[in-house]
C-alpha atoms as a PDB file:
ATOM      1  CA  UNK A   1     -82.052 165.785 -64.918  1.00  0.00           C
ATOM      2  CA  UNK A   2     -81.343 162.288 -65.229  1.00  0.00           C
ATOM      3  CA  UNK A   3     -83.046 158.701 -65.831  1.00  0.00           C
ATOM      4  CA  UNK A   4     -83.636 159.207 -62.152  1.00  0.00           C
ATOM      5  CA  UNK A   5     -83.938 162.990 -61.910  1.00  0.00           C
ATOM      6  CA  UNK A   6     -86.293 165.005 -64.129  1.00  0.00           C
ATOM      7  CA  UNK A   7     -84.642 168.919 -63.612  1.00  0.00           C
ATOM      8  CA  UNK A   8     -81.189 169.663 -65.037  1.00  0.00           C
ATOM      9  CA  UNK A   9     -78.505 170.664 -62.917  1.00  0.00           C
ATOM     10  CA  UNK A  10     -76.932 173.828 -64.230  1.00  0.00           C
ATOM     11  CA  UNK A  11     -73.461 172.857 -63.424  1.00  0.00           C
ATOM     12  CA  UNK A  12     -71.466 170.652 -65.688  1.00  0.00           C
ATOM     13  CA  UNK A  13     -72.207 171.952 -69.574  1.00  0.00           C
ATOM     14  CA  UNK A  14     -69.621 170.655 -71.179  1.00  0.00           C
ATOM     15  CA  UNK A  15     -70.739 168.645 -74.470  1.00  0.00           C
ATOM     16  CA  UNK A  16     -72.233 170.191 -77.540  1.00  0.00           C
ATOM     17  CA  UNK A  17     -74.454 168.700 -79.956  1.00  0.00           C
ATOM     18  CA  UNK A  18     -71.690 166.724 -81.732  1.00  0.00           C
ATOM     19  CA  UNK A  19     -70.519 165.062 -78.373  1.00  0.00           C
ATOM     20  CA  UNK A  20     -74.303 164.372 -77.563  1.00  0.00           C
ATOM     21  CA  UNK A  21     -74.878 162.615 -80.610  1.00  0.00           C
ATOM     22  CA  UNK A  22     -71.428 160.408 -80.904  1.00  0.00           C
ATOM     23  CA  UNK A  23     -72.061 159.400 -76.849  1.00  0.00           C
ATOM     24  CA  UNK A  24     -75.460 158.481 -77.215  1.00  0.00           C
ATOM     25  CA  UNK A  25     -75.213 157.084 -81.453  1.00  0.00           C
ATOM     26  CA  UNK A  26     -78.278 159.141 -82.360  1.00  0.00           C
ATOM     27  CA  UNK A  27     -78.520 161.941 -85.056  1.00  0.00           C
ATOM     28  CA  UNK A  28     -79.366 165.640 -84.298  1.00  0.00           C
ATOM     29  CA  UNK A  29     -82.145 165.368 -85.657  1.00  0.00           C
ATOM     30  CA  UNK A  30     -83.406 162.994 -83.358  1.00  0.00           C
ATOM     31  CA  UNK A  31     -82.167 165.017 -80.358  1.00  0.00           C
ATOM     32  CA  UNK A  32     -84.044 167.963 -81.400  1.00  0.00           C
ATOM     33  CA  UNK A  33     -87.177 165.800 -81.873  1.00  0.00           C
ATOM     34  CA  UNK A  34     -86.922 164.465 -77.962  1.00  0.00           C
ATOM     35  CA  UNK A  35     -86.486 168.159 -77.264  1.00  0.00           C
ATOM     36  CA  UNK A  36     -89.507 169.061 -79.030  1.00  0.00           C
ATOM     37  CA  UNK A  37     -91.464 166.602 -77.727  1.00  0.00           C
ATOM     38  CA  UNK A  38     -90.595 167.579 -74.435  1.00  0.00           C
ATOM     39  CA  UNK A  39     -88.460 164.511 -73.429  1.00  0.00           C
ATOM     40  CA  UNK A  40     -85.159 166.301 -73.523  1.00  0.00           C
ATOM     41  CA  UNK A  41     -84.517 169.661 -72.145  1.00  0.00           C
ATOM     42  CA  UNK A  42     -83.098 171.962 -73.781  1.00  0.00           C
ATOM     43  CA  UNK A  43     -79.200 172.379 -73.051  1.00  0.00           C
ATOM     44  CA  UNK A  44     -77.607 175.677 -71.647  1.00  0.00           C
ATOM     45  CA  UNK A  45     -78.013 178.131 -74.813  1.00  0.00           C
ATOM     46  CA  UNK A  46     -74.740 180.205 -75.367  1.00  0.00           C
ATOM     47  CA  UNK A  47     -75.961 181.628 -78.672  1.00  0.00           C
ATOM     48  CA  UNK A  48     -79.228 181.413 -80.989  1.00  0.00           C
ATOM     49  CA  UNK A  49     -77.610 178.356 -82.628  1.00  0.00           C
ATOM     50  CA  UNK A  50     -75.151 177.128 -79.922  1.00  0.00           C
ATOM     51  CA  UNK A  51     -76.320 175.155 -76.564  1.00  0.00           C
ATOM     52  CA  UNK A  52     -74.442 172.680 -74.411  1.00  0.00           C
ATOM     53  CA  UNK A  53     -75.386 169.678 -72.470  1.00  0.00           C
ATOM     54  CA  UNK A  54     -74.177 167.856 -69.562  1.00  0.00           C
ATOM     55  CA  UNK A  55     -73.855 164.075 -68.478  1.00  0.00           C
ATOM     56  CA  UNK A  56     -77.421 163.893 -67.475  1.00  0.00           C
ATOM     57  CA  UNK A  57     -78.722 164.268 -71.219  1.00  0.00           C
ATOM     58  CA  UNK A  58     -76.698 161.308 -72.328  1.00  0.00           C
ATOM     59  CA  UNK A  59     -78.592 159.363 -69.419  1.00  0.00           C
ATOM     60  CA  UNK A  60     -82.261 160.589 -70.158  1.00  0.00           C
ATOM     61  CA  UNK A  61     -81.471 159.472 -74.040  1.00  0.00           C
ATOM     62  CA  UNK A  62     -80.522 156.251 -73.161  1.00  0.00           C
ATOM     63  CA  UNK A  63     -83.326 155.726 -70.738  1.00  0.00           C
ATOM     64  CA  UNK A  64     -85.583 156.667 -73.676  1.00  0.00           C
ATOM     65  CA  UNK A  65     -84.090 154.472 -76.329  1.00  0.00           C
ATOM     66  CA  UNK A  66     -84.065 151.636 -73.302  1.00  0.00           C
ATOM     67  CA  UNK A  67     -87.702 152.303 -72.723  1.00  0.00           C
ATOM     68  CA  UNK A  68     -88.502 152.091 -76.837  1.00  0.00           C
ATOM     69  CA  UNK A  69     -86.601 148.810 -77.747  1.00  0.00           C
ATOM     70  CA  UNK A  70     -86.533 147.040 -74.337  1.00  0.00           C
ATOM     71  CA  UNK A  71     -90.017 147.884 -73.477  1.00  0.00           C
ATOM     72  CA  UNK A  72     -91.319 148.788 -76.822  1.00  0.00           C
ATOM     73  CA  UNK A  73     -93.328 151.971 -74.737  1.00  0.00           C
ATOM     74  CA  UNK A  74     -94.007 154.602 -77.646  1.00  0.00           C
ATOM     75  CA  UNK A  75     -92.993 157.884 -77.134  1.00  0.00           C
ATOM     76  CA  UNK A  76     -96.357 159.245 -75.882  1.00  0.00           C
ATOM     77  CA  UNK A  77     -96.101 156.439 -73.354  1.00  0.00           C
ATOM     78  CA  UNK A  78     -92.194 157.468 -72.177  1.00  0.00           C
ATOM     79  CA  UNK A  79     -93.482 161.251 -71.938  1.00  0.00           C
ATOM     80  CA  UNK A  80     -96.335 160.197 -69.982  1.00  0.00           C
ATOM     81  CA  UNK A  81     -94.232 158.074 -67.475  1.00  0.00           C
ATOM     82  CA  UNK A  82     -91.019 160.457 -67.252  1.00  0.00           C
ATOM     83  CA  UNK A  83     -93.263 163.202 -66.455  1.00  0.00           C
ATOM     84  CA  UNK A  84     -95.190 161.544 -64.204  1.00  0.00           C
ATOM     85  CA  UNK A  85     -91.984 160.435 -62.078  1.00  0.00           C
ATOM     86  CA  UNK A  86     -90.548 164.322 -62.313  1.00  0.00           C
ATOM     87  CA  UNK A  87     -93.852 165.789 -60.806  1.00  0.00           C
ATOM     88  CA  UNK A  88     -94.381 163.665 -58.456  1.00  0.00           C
ATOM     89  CA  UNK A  89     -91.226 162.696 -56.638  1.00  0.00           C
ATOM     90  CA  UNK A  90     -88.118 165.786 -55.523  1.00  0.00           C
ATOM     91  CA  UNK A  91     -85.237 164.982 -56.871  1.00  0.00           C
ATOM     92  CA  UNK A  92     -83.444 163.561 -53.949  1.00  0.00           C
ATOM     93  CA  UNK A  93     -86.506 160.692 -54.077  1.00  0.00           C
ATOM     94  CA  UNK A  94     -85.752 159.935 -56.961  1.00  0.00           C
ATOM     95  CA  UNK A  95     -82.169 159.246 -56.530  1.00  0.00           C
ATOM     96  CA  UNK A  96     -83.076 156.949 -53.401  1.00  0.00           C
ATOM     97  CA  UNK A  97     -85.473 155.120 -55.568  1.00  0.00           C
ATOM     98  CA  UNK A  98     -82.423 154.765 -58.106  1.00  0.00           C
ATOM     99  CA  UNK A  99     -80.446 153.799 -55.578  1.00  0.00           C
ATOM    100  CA  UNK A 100     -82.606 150.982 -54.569  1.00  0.00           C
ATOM    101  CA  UNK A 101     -83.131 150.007 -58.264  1.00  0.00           C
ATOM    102  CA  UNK A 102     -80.139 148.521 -58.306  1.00  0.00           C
ATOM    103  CA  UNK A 103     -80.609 146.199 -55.551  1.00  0.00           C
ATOM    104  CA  UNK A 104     -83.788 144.951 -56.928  1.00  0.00           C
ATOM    105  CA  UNK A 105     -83.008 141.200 -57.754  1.00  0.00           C
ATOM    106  CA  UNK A 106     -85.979 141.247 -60.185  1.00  0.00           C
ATOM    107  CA  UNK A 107     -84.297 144.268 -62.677  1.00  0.00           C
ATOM    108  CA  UNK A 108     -81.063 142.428 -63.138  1.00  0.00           C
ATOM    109  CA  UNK A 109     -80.518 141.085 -66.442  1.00  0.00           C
ATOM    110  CA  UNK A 110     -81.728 137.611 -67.149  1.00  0.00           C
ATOM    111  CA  UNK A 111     -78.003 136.318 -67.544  1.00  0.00           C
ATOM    112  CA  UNK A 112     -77.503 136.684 -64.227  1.00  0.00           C
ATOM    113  CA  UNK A 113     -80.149 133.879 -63.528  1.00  0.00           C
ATOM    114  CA  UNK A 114     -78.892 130.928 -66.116  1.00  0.00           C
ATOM    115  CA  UNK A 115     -81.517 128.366 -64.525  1.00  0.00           C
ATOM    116  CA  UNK A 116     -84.259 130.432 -65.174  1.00  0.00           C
ATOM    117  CA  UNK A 117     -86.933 128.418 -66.886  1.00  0.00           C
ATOM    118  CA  UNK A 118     -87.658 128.256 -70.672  1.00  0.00           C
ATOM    119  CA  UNK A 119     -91.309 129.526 -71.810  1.00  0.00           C
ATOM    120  CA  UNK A 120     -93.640 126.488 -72.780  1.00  0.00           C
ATOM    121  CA  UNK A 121     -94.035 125.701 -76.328  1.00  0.00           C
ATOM    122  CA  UNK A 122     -90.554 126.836 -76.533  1.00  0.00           C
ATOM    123  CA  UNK A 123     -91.443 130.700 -77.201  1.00  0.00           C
ATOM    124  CA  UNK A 124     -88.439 132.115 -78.522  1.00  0.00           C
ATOM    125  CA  UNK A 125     -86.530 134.736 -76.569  1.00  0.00           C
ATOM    126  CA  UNK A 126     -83.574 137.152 -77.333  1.00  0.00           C
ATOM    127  CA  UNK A 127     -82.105 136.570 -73.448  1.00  0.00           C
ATOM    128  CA  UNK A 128     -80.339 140.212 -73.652  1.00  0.00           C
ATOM    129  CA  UNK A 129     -83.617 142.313 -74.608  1.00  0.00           C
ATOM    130  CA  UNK A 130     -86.448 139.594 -72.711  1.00  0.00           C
ATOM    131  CA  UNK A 131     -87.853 139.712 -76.285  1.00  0.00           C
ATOM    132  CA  UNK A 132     -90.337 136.891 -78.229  1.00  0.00           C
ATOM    133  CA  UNK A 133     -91.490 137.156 -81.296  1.00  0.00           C
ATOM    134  CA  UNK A 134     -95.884 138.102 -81.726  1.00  0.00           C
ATOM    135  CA  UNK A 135     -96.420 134.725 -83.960  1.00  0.00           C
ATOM    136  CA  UNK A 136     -95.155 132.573 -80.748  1.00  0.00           C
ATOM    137  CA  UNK A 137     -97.168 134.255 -78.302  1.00  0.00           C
ATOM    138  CA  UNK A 138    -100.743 134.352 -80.645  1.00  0.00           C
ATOM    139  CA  UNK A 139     -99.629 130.538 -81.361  1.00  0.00           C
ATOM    140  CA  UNK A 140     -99.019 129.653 -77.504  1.00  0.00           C
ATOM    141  CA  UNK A 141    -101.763 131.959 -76.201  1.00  0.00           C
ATOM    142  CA  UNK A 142    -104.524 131.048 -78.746  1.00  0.00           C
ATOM    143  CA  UNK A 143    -105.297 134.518 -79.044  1.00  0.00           C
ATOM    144  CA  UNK A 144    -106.934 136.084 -82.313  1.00  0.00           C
ATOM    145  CA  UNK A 145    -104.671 138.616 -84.284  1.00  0.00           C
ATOM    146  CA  UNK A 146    -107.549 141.047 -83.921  1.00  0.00           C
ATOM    147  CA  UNK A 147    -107.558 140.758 -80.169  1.00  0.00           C
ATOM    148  CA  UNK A 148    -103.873 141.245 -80.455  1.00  0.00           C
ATOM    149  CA  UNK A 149    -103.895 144.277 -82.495  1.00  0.00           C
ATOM    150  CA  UNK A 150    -106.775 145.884 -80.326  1.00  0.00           C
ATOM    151  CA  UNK A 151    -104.499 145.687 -77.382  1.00  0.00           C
ATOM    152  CA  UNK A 152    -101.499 147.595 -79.134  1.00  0.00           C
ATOM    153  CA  UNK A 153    -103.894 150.312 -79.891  1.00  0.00           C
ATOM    154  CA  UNK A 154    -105.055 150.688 -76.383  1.00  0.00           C
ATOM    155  CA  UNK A 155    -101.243 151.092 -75.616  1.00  0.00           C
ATOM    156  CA  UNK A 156    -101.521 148.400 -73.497  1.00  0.00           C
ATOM    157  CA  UNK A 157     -98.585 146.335 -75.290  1.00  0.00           C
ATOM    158  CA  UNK A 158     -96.130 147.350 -77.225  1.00  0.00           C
ATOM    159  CA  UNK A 159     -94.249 145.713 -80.915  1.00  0.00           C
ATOM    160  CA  UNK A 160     -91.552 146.086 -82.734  1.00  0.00           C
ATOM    161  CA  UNK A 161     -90.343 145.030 -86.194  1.00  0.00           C
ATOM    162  CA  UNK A 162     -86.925 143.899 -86.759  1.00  0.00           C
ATOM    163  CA  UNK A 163     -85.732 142.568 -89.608  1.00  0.00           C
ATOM    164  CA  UNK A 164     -89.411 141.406 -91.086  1.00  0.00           C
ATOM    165  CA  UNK A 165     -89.734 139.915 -87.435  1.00  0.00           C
ATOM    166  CA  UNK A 166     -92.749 140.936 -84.948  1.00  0.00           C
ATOM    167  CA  UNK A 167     -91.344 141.308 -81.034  1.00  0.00           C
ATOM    168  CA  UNK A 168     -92.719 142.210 -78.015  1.00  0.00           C
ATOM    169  CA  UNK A 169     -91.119 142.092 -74.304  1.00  0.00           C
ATOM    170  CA  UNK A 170     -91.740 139.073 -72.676  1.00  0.00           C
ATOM    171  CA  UNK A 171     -92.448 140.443 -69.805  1.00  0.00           C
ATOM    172  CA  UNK A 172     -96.211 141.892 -71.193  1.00  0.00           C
ATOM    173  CA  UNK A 173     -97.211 138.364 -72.428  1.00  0.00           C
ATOM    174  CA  UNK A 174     -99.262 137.659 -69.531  1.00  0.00           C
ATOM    175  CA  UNK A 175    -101.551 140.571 -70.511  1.00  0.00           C
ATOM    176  CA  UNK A 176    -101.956 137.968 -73.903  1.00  0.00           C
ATOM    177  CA  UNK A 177    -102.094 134.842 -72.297  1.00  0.00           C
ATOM    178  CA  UNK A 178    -105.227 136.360 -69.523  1.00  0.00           C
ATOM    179  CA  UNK A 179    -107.155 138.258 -72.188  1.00  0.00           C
ATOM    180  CA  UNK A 180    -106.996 134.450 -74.330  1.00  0.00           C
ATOM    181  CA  UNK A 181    -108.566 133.503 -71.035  1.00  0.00           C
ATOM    182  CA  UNK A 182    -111.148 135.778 -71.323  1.00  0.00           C
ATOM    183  CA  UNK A 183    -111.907 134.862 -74.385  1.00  0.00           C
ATOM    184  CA  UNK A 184    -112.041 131.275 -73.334  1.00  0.00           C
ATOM    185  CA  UNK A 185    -114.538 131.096 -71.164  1.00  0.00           C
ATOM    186  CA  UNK A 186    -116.978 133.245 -73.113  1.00  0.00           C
ATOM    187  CA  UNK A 187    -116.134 137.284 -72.860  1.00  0.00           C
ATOM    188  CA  UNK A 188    -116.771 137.662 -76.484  1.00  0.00           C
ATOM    189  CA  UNK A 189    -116.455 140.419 -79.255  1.00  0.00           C
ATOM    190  CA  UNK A 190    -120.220 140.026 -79.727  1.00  0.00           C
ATOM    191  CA  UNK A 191    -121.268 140.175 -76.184  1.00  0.00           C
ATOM    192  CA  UNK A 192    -119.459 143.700 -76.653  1.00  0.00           C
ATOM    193  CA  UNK A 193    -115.999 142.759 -74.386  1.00  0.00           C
ATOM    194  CA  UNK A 194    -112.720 144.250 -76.275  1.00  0.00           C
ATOM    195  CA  UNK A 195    -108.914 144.503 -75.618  1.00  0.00           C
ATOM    196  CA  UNK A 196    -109.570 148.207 -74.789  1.00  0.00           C
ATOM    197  CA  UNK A 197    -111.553 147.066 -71.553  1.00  0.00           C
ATOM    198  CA  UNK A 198    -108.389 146.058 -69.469  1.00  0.00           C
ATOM    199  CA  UNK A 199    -107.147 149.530 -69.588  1.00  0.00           C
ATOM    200  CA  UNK A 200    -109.691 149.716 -66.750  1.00  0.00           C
ATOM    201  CA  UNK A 201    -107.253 147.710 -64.809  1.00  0.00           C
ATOM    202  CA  UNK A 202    -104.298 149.713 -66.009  1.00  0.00           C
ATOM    203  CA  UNK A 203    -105.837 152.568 -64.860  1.00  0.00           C
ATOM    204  CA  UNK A 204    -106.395 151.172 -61.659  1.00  0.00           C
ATOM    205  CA  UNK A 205    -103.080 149.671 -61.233  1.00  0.00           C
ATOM    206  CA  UNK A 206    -101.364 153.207 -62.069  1.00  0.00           C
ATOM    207  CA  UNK A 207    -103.446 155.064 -59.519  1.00  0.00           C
ATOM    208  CA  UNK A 208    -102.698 152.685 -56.688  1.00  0.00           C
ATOM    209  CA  UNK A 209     -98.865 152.544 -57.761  1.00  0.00           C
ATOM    210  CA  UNK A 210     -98.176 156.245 -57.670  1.00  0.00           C
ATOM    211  CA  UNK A 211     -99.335 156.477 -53.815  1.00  0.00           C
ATOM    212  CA  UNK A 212     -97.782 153.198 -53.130  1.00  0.00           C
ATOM    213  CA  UNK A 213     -94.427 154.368 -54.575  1.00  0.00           C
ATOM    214  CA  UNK A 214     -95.167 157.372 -52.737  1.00  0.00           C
ATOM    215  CA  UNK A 215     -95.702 156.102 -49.646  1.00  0.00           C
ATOM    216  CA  UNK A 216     -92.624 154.327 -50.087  1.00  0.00           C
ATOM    217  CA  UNK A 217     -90.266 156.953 -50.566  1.00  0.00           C
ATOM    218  CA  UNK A 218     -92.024 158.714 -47.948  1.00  0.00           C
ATOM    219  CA  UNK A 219     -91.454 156.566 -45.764  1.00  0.00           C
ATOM    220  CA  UNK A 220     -88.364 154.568 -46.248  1.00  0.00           C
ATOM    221  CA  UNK A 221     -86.060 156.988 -48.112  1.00  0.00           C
ATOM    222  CA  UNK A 222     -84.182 157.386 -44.123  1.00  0.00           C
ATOM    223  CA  UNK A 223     -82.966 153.875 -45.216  1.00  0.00           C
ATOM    224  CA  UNK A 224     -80.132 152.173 -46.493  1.00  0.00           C
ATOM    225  CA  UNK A 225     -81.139 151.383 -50.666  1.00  0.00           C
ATOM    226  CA  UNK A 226     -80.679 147.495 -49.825  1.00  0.00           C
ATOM    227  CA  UNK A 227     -82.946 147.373 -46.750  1.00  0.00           C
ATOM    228  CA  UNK A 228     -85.483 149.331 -48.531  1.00  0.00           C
ATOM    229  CA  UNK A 229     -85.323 146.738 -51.384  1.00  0.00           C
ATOM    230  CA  UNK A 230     -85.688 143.900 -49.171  1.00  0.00           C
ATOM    231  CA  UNK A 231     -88.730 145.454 -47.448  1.00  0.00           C
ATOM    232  CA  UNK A 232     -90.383 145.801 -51.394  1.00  0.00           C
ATOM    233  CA  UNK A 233     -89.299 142.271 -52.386  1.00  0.00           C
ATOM    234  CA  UNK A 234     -90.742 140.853 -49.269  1.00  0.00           C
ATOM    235  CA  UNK A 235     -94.078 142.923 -49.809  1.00  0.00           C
ATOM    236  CA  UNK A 236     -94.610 142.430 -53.683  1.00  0.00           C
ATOM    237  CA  UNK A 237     -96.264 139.090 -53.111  1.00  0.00           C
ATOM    238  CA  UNK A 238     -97.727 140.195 -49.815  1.00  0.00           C
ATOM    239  CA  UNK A 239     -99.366 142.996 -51.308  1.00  0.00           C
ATOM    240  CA  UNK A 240    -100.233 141.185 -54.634  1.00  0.00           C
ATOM    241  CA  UNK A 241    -102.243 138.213 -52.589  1.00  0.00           C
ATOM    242  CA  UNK A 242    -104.063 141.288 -50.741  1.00  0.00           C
ATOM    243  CA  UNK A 243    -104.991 142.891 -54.366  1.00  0.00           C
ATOM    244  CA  UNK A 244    -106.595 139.766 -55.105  1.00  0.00           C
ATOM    245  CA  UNK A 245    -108.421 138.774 -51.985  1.00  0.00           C
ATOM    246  CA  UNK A 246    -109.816 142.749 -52.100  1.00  0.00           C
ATOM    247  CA  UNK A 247    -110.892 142.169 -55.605  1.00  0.00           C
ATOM    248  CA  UNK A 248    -112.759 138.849 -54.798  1.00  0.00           C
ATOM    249  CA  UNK A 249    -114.423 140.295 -51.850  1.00  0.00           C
ATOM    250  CA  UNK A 250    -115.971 143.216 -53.311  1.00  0.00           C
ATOM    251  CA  UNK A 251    -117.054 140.922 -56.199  1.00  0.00           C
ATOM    252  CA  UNK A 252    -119.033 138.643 -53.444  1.00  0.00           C
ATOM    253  CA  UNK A 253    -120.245 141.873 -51.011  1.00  0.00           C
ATOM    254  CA  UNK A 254    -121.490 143.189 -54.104  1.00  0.00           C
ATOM    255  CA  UNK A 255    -123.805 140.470 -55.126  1.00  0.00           C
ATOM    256  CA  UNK A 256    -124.390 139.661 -51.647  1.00  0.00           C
ATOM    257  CA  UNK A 257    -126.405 143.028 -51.342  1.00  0.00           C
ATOM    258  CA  UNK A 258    -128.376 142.365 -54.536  1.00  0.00           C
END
């Protein structure tokens, strides 16, 4: 088990609970939690009290804590997606698709793009974390607090609070900025249209992405992790013009056979 490998190899045991916690800066107590909740497994047991860990536990504890104050995904959310990875994918898939992570110009950090353009409004951004605080995007957006708030709950978005400070990742503000749309042109609360509607969409997204990410490593794992990343960078907007032109279609078929 890894961040890119869900089963733990039973080779390589060689840090206890002490080592765990000083290589990853988390208490035992948080450890045990992420075992409990069934985001950790549990380490080679050598007594009742006594279990070791390997390498691959310090990755899947930093993927976590990445996933929680990158991404802001609560823990229900990281479950969901680690063990939706692990079951669906063996493990040498998942090491291609690791592989190919890493030649994925889109993943690298932000620093590595200095003429990347500012947000309008000048939204405020912490460049190492893609991080803006909620009061910038509710001012830019124009979306109500409520609105806001009823999109957390669906766990469609996620905040944190630092230092008396709302943040969310940058990267989910277009979910803000389409909903204010939506709002916009007349989807109200009183005509019965709520944030928890565009889980619909999540839902739909998610389905199609596990078979396409399927497919993919079906397919492509024979080649080199660069080629294969060129071949999803090149699709992404292919495939994202095709969602669109589906979506419209149905929408006029539809109301063409009324």
């Amino acid at each position: 088990m890894n961040p890119e490998q869900g089963t733990v190899d039973r080779e390589g045991f060689t840090l206890r609970m002490k080592d765990l916690c000083e290589l990853t800066g988390l208490d035992r107590q948080v450890i045990h939690f992420y075992i409990q909740q069934g985001l950790l497994p549990e380490g080679r047991k050598t007594g009742r009290n006594m279990a070791y860990y390997c390498e691959q536990h310090v990755e899947r504890v930093k993927l976590i804590r990445k996933l929680q104050h990158e991404r802001f995904l609560p823990l229900k959310a990281i479950k969901a997606l680690l063990e939706e990875r692990d079951d669906a994918f063996s493990i040498d898939q998942q090491k291609m698709l690791a592989d190919v992570k890493h030649h994925l110009s889109f993943l690298r950090d932000v620093s590595e793009h200095p003429g990347e353009r500012e947000d309008v409004n000048s939204v405020h951004k912490d460049r190492a974390r893609e991080t803006l605080h909620v009061a910038h995007a509710l001012a830019s957006s124009q979306l109500g607090r409520g609105d806001f708030d009823g999109l957390v709950a669906a766990g469609l978005i996620g905040v944190s609070t630092e230092d008396g400070v709302e943040k969310m990742a940058s990267a989910d503000l277009w979910m803000v900025e389409l909903f204010a749309q939506l709002r916009a042109v007349g989807f109200s609360r009183e005509l019965g249209f709520v944030a928890h509607d565009f889980t619909m969409i999540d839902e739909v997204i998610s389905t199609l992405f596990r078979k396409e990410a399927l497919l993919l490593a079906q397919r492509l794992g024979h080649l080199p992790p660069p080629m294969i990343a060129a071949l999803v960078e090149s699709a992404l907007p292919i495939l994202s013009a095709a969602l669109v032109r589906a979506h419209d279609t149905k929408v006029r078929n539809f109301f063409a056979a009324m």
